[in-house]
C-alpha atoms as a PDB file:
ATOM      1  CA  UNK A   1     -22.488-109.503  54.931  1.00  0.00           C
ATOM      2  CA  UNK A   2     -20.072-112.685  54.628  1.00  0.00           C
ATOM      3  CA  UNK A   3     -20.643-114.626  51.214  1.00  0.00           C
ATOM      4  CA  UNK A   4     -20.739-117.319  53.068  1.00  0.00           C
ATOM      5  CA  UNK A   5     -23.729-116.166  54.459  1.00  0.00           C
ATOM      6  CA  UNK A   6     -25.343-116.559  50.619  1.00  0.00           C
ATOM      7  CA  UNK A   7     -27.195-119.360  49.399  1.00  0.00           C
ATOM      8  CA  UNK A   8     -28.916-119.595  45.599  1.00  0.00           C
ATOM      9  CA  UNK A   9     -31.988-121.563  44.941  1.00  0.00           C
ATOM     10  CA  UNK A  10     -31.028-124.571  42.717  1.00  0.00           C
ATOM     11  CA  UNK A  11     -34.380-124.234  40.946  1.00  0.00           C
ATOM     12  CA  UNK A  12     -34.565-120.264  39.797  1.00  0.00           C
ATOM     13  CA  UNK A  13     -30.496-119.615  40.995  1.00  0.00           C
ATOM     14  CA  UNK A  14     -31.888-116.624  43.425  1.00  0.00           C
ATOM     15  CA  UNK A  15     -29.490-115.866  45.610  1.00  0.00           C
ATOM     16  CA  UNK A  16     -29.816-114.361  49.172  1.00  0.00           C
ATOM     17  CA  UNK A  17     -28.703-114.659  52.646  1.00  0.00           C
ATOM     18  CA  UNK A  18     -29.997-118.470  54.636  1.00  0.00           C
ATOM     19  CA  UNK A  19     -31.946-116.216  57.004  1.00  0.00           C
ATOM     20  CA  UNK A  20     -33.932-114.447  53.985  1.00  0.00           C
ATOM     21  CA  UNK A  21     -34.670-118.167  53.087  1.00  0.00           C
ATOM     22  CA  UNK A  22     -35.266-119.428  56.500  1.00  0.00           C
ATOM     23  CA  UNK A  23     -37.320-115.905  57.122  1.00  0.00           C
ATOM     24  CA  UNK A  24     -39.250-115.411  53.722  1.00  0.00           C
ATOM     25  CA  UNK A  25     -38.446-118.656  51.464  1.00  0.00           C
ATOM     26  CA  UNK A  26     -37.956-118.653  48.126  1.00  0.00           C
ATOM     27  CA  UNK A  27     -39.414-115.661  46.063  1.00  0.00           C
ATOM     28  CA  UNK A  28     -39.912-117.698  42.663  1.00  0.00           C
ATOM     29  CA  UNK A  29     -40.645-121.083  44.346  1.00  0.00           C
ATOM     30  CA  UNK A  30     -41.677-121.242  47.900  1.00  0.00           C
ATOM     31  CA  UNK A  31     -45.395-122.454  46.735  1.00  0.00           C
ATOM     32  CA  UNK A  32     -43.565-125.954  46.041  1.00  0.00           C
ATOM     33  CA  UNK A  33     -39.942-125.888  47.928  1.00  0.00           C
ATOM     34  CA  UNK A  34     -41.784-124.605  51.096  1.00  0.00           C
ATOM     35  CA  UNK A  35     -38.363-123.363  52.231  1.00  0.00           C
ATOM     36  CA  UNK A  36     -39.766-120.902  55.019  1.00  0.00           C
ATOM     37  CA  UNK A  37     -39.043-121.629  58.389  1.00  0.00           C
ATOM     38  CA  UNK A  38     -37.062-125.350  57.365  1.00  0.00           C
ATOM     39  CA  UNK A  39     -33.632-125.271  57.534  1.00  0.00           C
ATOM     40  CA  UNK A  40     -33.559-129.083  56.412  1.00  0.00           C
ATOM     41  CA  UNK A  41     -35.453-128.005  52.894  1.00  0.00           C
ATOM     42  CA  UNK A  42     -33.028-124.758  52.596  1.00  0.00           C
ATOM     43  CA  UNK A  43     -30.053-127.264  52.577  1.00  0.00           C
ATOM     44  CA  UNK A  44     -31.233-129.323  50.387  1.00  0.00           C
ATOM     45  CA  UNK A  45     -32.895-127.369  47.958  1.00  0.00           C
ATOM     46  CA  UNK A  46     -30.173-124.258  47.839  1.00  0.00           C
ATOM     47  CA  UNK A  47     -26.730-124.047  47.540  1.00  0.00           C
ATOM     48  CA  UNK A  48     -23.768-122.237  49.325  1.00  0.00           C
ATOM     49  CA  UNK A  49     -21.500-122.906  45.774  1.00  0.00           C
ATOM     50  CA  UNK A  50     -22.280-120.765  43.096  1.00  0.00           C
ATOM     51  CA  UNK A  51     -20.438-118.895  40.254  1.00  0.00           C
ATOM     52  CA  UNK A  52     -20.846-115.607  39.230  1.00  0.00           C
ATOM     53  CA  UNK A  53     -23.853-112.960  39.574  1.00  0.00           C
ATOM     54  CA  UNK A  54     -26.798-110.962  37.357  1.00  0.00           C
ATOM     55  CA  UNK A  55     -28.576-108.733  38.945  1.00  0.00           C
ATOM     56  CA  UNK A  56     -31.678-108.136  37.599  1.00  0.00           C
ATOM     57  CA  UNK A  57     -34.283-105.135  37.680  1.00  0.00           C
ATOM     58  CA  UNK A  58     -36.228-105.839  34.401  1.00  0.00           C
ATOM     59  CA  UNK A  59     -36.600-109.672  33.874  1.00  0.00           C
ATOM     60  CA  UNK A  60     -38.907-109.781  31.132  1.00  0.00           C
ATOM     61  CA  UNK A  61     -37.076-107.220  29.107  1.00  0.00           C
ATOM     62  CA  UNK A  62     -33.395-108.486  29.891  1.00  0.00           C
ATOM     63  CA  UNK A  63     -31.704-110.424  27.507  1.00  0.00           C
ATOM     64  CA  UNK A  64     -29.515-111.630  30.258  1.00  0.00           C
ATOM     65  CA  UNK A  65     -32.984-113.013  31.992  1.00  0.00           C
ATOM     66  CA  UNK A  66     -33.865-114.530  28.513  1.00  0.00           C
ATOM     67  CA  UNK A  67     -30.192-116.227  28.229  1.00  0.00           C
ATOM     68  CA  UNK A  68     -30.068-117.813  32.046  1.00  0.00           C
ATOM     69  CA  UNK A  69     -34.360-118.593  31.996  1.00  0.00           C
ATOM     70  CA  UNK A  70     -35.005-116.125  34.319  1.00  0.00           C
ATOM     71  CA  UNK A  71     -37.820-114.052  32.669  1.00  0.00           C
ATOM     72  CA  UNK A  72     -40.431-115.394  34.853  1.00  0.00           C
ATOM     73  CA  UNK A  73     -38.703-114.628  38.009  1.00  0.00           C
ATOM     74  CA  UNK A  74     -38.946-111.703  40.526  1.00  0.00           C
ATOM     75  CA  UNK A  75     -36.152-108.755  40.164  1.00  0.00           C
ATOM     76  CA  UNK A  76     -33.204-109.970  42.478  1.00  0.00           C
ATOM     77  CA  UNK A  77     -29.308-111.421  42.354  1.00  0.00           C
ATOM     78  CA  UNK A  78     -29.630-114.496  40.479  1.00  0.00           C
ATOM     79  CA  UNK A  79     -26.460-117.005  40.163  1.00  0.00           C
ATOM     80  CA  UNK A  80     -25.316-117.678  36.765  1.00  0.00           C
ATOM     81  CA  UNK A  81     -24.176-121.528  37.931  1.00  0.00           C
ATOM     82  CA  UNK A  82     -25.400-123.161  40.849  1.00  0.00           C
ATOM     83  CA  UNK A  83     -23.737-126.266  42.186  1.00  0.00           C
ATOM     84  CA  UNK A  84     -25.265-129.200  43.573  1.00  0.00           C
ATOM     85  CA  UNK A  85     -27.923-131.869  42.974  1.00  0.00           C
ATOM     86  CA  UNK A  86     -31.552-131.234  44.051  1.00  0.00           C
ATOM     87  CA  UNK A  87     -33.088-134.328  45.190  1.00  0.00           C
ATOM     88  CA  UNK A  88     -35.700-135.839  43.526  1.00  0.00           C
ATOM     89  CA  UNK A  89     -38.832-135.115  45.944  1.00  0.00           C
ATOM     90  CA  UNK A  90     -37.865-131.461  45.247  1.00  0.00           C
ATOM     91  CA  UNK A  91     -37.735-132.143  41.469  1.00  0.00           C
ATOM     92  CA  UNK A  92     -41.149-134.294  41.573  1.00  0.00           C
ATOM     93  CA  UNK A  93     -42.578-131.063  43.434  1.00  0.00           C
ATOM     94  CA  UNK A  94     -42.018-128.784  40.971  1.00  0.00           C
ATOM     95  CA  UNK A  95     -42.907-130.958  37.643  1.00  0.00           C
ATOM     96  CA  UNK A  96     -46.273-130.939  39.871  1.00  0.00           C
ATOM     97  CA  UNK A  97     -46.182-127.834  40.264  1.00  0.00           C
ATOM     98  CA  UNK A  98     -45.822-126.726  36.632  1.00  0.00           C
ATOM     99  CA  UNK A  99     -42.189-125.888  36.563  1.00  0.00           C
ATOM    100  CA  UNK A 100     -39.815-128.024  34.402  1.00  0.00           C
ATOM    101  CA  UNK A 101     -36.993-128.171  36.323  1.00  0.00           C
ATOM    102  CA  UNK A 102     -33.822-127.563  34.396  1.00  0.00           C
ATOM    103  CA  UNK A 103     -30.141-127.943  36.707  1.00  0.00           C
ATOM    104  CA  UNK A 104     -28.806-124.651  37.128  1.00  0.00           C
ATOM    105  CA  UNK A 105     -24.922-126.467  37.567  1.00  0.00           C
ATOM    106  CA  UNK A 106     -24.562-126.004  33.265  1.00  0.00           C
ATOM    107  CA  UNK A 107     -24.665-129.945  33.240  1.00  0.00           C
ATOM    108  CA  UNK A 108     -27.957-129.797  30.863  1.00  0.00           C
ATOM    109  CA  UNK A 109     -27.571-127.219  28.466  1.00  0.00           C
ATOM    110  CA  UNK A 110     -30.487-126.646  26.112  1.00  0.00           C
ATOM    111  CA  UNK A 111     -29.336-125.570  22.103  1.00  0.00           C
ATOM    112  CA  UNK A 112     -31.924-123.057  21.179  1.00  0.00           C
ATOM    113  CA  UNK A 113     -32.961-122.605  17.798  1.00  0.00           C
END
């Protein structure tokens, strides 16, 4: 498959190929992206510039999962950096639906005590 094929999910930084999107949506957030079947919300809401990949089998007892937020997510290829801006009716959709959105780009990193 051709990477550029690959798109990540600026909210959870899944990544997988546009026609998994377009075919399935997002794993962690297609309950508020509603990326299934809308190639307008997969642009807008995924990205085809990332860096770098985890892949993750165990996310609630990887460290890694713990270090990029990723503990509440489904096993999968997760970018570590995802580029781009997710508009704001995407970011109002999560808050509303529970998830604090936090930019996966490394523009807002969070010291943890």
């Amino acid at each position: 498959m051709a990477l550029r094929a690959l798109r990540a999910c600026m909210v959870c930084s899944i990544v997988q190929p546009q026609s998994k999107f377009s075919r399935e949506g997002c794993p962690n957030c297609e309950e508020f992206l509603e990326l299934r079947g809308n190639q307008d919300s997969i642009g807008e809401a995924t990205s085809q510039v990332f860096e770098g990949l985890i892949t993750l089998s165990d996310p609630l007892g990887s460290w890694v999962a713990k270090w990029q937020r990723l503990q509440d997510y489904v096993p999968g290829t997760y970018a570590i950096k995802v580029v781009g801006v997710l508009p704001d009716d995407y970011v109002s959709a999560a808050e509303n639906a529970g998830v604090k959105y936090i930019p996966r780009d490394g523009s807002n990193i969070e010291d943890e005590a």
